[in-house]
C-alpha atoms as a PDB file:
ATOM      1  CA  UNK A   1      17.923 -19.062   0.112  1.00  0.00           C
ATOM      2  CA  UNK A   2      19.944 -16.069   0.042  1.00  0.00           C
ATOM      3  CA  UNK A   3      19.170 -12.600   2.278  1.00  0.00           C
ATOM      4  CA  UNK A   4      19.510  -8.938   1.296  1.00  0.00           C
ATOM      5  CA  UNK A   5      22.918  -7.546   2.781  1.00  0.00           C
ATOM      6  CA  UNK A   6      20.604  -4.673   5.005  1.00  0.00           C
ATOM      7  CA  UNK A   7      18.974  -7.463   6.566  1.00  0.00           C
ATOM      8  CA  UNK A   8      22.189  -9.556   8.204  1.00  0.00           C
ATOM      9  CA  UNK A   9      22.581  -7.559  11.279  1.00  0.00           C
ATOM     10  CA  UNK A  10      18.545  -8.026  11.948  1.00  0.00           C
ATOM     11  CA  UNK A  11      19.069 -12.068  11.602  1.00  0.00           C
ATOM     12  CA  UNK A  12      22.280 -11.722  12.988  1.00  0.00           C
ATOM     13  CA  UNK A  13      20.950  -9.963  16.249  1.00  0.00           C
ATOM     14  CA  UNK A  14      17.677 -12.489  16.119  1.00  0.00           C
ATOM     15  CA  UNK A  15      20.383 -15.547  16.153  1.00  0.00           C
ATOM     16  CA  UNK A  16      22.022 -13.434  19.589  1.00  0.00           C
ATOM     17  CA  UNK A  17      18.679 -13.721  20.946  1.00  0.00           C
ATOM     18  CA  UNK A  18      17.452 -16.928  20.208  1.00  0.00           C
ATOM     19  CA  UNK A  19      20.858 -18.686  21.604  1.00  0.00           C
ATOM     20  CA  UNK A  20      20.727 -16.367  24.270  1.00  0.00           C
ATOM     21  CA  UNK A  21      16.862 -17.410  25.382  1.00  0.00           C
ATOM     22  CA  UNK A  22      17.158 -20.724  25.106  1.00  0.00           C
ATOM     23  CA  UNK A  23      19.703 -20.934  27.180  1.00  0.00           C
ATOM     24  CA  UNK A  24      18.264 -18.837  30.265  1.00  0.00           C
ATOM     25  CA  UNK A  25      15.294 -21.425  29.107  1.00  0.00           C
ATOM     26  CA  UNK A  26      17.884 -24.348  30.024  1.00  0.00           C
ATOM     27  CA  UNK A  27      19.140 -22.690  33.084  1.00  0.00           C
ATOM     28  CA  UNK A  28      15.923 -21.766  34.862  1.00  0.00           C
ATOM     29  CA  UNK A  29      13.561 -24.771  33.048  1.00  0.00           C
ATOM     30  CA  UNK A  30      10.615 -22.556  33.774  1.00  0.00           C
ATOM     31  CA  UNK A  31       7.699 -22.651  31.313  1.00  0.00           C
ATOM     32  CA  UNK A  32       7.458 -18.726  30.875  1.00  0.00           C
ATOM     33  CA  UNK A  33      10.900 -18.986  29.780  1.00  0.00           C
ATOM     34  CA  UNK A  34      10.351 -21.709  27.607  1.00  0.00           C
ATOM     35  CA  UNK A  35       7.464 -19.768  25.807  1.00  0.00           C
ATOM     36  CA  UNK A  36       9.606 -16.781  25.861  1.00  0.00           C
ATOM     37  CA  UNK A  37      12.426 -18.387  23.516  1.00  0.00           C
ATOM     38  CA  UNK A  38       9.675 -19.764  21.480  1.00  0.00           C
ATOM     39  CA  UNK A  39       8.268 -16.402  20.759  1.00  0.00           C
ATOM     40  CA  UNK A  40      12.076 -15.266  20.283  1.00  0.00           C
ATOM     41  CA  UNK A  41      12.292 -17.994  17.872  1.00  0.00           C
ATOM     42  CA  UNK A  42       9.353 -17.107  15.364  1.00  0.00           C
ATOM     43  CA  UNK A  43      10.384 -13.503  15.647  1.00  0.00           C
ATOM     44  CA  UNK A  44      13.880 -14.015  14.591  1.00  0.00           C
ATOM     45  CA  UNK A  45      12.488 -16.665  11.953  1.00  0.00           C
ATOM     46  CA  UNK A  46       9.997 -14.474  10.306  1.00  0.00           C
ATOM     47  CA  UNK A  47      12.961 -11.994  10.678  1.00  0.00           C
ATOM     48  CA  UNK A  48      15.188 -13.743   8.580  1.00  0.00           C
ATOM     49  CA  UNK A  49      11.922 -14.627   5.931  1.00  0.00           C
ATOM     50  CA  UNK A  50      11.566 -10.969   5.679  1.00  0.00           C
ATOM     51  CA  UNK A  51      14.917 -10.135   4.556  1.00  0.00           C
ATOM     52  CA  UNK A  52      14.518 -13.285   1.706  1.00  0.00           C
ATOM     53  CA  UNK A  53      16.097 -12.275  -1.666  1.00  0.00           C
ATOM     54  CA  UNK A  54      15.410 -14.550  -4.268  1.00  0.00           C
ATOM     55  CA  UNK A  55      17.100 -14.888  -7.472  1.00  0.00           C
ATOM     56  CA  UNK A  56      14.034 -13.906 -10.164  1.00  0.00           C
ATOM     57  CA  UNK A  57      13.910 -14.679 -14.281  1.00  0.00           C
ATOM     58  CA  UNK A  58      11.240 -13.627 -16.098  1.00  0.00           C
ATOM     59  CA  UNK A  59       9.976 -11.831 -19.475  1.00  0.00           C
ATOM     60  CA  UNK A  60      12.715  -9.630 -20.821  1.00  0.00           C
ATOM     61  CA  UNK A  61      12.747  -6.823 -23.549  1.00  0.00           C
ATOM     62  CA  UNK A  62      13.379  -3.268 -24.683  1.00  0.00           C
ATOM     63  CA  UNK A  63       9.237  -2.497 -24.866  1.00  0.00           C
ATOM     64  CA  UNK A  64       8.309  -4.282 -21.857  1.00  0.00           C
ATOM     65  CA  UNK A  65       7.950  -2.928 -18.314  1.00  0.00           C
ATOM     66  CA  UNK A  66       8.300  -5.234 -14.965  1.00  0.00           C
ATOM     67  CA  UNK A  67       6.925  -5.273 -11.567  1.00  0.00           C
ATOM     68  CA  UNK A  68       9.710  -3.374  -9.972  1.00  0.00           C
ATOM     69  CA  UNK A  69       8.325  -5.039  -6.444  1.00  0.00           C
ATOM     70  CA  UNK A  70       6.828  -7.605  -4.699  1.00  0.00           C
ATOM     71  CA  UNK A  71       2.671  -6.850  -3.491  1.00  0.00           C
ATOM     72  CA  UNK A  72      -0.346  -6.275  -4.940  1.00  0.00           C
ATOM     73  CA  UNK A  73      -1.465  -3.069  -7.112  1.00  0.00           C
ATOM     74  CA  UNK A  74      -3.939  -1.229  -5.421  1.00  0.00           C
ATOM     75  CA  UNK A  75      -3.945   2.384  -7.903  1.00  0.00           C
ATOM     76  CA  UNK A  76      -3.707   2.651 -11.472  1.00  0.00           C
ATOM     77  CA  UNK A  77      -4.366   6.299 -12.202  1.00  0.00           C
ATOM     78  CA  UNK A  78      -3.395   9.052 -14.513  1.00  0.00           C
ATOM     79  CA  UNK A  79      -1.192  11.929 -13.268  1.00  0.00           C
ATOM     80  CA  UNK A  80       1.076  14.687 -13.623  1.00  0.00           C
ATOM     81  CA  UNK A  81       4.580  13.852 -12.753  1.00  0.00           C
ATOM     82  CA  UNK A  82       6.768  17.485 -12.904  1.00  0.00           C
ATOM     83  CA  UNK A  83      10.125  16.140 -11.377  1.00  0.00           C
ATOM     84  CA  UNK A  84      11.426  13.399 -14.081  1.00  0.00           C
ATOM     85  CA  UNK A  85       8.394  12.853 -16.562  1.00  0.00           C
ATOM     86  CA  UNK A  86       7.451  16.155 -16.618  1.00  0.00           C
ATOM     87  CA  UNK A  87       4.269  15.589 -17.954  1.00  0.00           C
ATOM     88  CA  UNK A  88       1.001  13.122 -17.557  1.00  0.00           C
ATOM     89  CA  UNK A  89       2.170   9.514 -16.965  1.00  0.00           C
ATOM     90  CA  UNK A  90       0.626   6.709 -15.681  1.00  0.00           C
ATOM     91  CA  UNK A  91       0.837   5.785 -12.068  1.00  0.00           C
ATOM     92  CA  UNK A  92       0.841   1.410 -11.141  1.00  0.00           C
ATOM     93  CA  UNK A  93       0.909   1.712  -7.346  1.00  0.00           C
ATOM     94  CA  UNK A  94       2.282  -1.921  -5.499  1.00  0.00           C
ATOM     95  CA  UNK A  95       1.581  -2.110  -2.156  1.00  0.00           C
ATOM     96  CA  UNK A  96       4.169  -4.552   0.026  1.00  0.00           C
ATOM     97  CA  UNK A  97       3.010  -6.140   3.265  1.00  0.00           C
ATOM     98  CA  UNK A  98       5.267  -7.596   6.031  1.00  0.00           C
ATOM     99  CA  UNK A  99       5.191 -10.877   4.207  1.00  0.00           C
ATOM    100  CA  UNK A 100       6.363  -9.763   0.712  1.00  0.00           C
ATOM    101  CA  UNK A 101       9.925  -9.868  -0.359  1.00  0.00           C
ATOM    102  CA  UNK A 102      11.233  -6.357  -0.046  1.00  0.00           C
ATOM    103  CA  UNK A 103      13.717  -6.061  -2.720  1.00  0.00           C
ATOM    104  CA  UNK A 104      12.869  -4.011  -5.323  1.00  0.00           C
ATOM    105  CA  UNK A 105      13.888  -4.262  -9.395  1.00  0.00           C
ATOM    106  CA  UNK A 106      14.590  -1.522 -12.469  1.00  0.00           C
ATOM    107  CA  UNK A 107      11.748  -2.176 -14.620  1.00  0.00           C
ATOM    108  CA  UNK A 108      13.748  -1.283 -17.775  1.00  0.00           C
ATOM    109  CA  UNK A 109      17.014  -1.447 -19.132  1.00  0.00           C
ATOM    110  CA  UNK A 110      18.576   2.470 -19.235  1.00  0.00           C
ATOM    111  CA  UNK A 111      20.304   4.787 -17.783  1.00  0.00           C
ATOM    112  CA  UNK A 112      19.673   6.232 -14.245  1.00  0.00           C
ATOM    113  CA  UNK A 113      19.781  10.085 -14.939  1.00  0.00           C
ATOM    114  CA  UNK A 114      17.417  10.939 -11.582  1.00  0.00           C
ATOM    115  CA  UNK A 115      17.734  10.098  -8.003  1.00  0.00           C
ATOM    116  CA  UNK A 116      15.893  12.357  -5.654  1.00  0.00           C
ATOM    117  CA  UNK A 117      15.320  11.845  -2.111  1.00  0.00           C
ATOM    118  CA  UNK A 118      11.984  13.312   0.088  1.00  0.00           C
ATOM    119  CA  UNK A 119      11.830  13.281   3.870  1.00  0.00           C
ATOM    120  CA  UNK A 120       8.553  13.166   4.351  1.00  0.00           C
ATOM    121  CA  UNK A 121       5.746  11.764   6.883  1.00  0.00           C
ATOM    122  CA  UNK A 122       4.995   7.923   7.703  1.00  0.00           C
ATOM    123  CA  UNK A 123       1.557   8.041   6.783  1.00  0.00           C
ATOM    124  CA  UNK A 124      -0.323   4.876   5.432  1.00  0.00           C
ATOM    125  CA  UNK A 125       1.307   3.733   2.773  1.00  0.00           C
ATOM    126  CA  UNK A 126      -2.323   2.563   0.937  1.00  0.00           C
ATOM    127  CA  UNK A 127      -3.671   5.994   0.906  1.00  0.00           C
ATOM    128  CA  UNK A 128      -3.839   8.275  -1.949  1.00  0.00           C
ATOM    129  CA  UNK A 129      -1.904  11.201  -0.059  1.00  0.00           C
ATOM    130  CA  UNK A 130       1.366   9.148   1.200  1.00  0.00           C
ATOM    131  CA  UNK A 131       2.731   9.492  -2.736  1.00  0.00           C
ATOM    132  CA  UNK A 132       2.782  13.162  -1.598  1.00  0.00           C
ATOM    133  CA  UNK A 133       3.486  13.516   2.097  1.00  0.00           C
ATOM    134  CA  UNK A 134       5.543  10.180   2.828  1.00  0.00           C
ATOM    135  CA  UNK A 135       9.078   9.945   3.107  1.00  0.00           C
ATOM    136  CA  UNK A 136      10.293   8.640  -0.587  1.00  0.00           C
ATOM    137  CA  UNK A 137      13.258   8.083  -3.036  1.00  0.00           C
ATOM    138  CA  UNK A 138      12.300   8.604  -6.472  1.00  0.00           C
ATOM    139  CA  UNK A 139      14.721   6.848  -9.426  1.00  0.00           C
ATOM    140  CA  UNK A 140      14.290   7.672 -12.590  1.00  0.00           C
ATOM    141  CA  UNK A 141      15.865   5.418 -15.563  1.00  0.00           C
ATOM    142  CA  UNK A 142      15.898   6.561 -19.474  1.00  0.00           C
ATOM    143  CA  UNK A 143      15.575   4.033 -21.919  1.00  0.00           C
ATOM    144  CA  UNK A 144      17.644   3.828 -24.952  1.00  0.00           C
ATOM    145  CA  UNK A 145      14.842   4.722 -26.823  1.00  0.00           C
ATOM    146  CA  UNK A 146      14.377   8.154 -24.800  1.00  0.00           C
ATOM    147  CA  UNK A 147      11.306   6.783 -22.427  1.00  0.00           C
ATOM    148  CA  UNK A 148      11.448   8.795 -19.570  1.00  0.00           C
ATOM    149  CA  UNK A 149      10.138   5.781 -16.125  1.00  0.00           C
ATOM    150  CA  UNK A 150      10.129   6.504 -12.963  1.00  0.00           C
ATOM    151  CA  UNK A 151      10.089   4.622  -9.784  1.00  0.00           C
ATOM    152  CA  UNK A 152       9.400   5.493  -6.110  1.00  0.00           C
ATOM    153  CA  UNK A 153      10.188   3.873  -3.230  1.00  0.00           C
ATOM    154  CA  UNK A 154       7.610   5.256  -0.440  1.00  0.00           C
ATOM    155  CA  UNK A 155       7.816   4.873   3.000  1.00  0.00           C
ATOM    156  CA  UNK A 156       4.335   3.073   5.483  1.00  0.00           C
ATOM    157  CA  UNK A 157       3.449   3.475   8.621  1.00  0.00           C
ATOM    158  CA  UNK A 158       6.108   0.492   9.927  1.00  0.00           C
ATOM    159  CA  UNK A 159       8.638   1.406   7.120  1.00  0.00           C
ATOM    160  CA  UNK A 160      11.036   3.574   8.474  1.00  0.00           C
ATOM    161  CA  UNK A 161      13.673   2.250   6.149  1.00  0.00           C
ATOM    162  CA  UNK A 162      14.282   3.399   2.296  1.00  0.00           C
ATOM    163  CA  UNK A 163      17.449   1.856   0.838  1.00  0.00           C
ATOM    164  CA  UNK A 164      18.247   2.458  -2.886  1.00  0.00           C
ATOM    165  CA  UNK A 165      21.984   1.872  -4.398  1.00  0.00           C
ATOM    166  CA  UNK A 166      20.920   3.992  -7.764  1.00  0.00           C
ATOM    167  CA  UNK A 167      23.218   6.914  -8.796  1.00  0.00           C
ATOM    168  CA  UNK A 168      22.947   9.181 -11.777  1.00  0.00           C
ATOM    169  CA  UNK A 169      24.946   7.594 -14.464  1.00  0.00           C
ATOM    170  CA  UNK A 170      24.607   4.246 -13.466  1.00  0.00           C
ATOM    171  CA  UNK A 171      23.126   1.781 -16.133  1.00  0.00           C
ATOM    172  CA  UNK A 172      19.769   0.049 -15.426  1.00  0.00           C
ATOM    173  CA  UNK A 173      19.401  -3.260 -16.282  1.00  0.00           C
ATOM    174  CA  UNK A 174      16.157  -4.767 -15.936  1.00  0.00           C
ATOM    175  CA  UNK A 175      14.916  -6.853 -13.297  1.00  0.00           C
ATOM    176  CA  UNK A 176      17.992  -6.063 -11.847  1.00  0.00           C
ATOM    177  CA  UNK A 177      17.770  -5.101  -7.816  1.00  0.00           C
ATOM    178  CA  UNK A 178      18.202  -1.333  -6.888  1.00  0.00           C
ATOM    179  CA  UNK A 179      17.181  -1.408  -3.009  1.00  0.00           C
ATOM    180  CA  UNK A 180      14.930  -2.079  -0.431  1.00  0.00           C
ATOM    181  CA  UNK A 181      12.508  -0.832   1.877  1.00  0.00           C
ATOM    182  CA  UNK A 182      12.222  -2.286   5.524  1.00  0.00           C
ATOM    183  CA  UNK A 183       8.992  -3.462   6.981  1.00  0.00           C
ATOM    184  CA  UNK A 184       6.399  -2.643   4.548  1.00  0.00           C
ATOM    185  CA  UNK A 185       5.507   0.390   2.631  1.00  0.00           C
ATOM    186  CA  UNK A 186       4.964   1.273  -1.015  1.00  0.00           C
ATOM    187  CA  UNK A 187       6.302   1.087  -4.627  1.00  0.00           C
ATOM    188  CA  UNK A 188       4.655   3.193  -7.601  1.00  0.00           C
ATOM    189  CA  UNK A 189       6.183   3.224 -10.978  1.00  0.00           C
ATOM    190  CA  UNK A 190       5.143   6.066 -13.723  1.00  0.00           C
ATOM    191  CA  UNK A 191       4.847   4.874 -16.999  1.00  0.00           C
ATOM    192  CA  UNK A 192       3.914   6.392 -20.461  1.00  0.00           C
ATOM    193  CA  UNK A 193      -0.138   7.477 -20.441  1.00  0.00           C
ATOM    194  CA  UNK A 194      -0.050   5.985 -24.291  1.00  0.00           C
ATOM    195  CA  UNK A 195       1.640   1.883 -22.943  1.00  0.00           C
ATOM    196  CA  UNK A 196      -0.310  -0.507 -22.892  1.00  0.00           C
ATOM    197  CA  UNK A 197      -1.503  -1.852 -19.223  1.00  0.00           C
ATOM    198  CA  UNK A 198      -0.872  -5.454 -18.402  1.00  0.00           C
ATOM    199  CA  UNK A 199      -1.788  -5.069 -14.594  1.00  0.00           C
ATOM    200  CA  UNK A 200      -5.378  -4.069 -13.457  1.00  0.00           C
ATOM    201  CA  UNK A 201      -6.368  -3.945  -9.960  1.00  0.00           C
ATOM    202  CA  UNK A 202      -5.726  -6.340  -7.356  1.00  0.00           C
ATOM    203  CA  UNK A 203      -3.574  -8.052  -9.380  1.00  0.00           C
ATOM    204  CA  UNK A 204      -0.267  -9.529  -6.867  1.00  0.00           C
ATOM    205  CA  UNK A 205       3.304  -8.821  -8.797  1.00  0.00           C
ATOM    206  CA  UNK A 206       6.590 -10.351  -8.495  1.00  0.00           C
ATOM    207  CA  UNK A 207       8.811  -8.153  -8.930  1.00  0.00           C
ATOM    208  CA  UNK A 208      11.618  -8.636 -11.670  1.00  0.00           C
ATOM    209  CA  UNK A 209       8.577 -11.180 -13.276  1.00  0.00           C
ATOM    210  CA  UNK A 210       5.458 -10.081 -13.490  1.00  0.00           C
ATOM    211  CA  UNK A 211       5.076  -7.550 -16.746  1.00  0.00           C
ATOM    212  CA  UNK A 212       2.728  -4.249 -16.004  1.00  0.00           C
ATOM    213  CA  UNK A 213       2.986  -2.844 -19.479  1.00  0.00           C
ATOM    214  CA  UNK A 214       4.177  -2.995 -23.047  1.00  0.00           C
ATOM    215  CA  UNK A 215       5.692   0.070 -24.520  1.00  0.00           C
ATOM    216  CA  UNK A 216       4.585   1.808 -27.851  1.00  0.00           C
ATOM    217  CA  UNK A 217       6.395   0.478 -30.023  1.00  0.00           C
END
């Protein structure tokens, strides 16, 4: 199992305190302290499970559009996107809990010609008004067939975290990994209002795997 790089000094400072516990555990042989390293234990474990990056194959191709992260899509919705889209576009909003993998994907092969950063609130990442109000990177990638898709990273309540490694000019390659967010939060991705919808509702995604829509071809 490998681990996102932003995640090593959280396992590595869980490892400190794990070693650290147990032996104060040895030292004193008191049953507090016993429960104590226990709890240190699972903490630093699901630490380390949290931070899980997993190598991911899955449907490829130029009119296809993948799960750029782990969760479960709780808004499909039509909307008007003015900063990269600039125009109606479809909204597929994945929402990550604390026991998804974190890592989030391109959803298309292009080029990255928008990255635009929002400091925002740490609202609830499930409500309507945290694509709005919550703190956010927004990526947007051009296909080479001139599709405009955009993807935003959106900050939760226990997210305080947005990592993304996209620059203008890099290339996109899909299902290829472009950052992270710590802790929970949000990812929506705006596709064309005329692609066809894979997803619907409830529906859990892997991201880099799971297709959300076809393209017009």
């Amino acid at each position: 199992m490998s681990f996102a790089r932003e995640g090593w000094p959280f396992i590595g400072i869980g490892v400190a305190a794990v070693i650290i516990a147990f032996i104060a555990a040895l030292h004193y042989r008191s049953w507090p302290v016993w429960l104590l390293a226990i709890l240190i234990t699972v903490v630093a474990l699901w630490c380390a499970y949290f931070f899980r990056d997993p190598e991911r194959t899955g449907p490829r191709g130029a009119n296809l559009i993948v799960a750029p992260a782990d969760g479960k899509i709780l808004m499909i919705t039509n909307v008007d996107e003015p900063l990269f889209v600039h125009g109606k576009a479809t909204r597929i909003s994945i929402f990550m809990n604390i026991f998804n993998v974190h890592v989030n994907r391109y959803p298309v092969d292009g080029r990255v010609d928008f990255v635009h950063y929002n400091k925002g609130k740490f609202l609830n990442a499930a409500a309507e008004k945290s694509s709005l109000e919550n703190e956010q990177m927004s990526v947007g990638v051009t296909t080479p067939s001139g599709v405009r898709i955009l993807t935003r990273q959106i900050a939760g309540l226990i997210a305080r975290r947005i990592v993304t490694y996209s620059k203008v000019g890099d290339e996109a390659h899909q299902g290829e990994r472009f950052g992270i967010i710590r802790f929970g939060s949000r990812v929506d991705v705006f596709v064309p209002t005329d692609a066809a919808i894979n997803a619907k509702l409830g529906d859990m995604t892997t991201a880099g795997t799971t297709v959300l829509a076809e393209l017009k071809r």
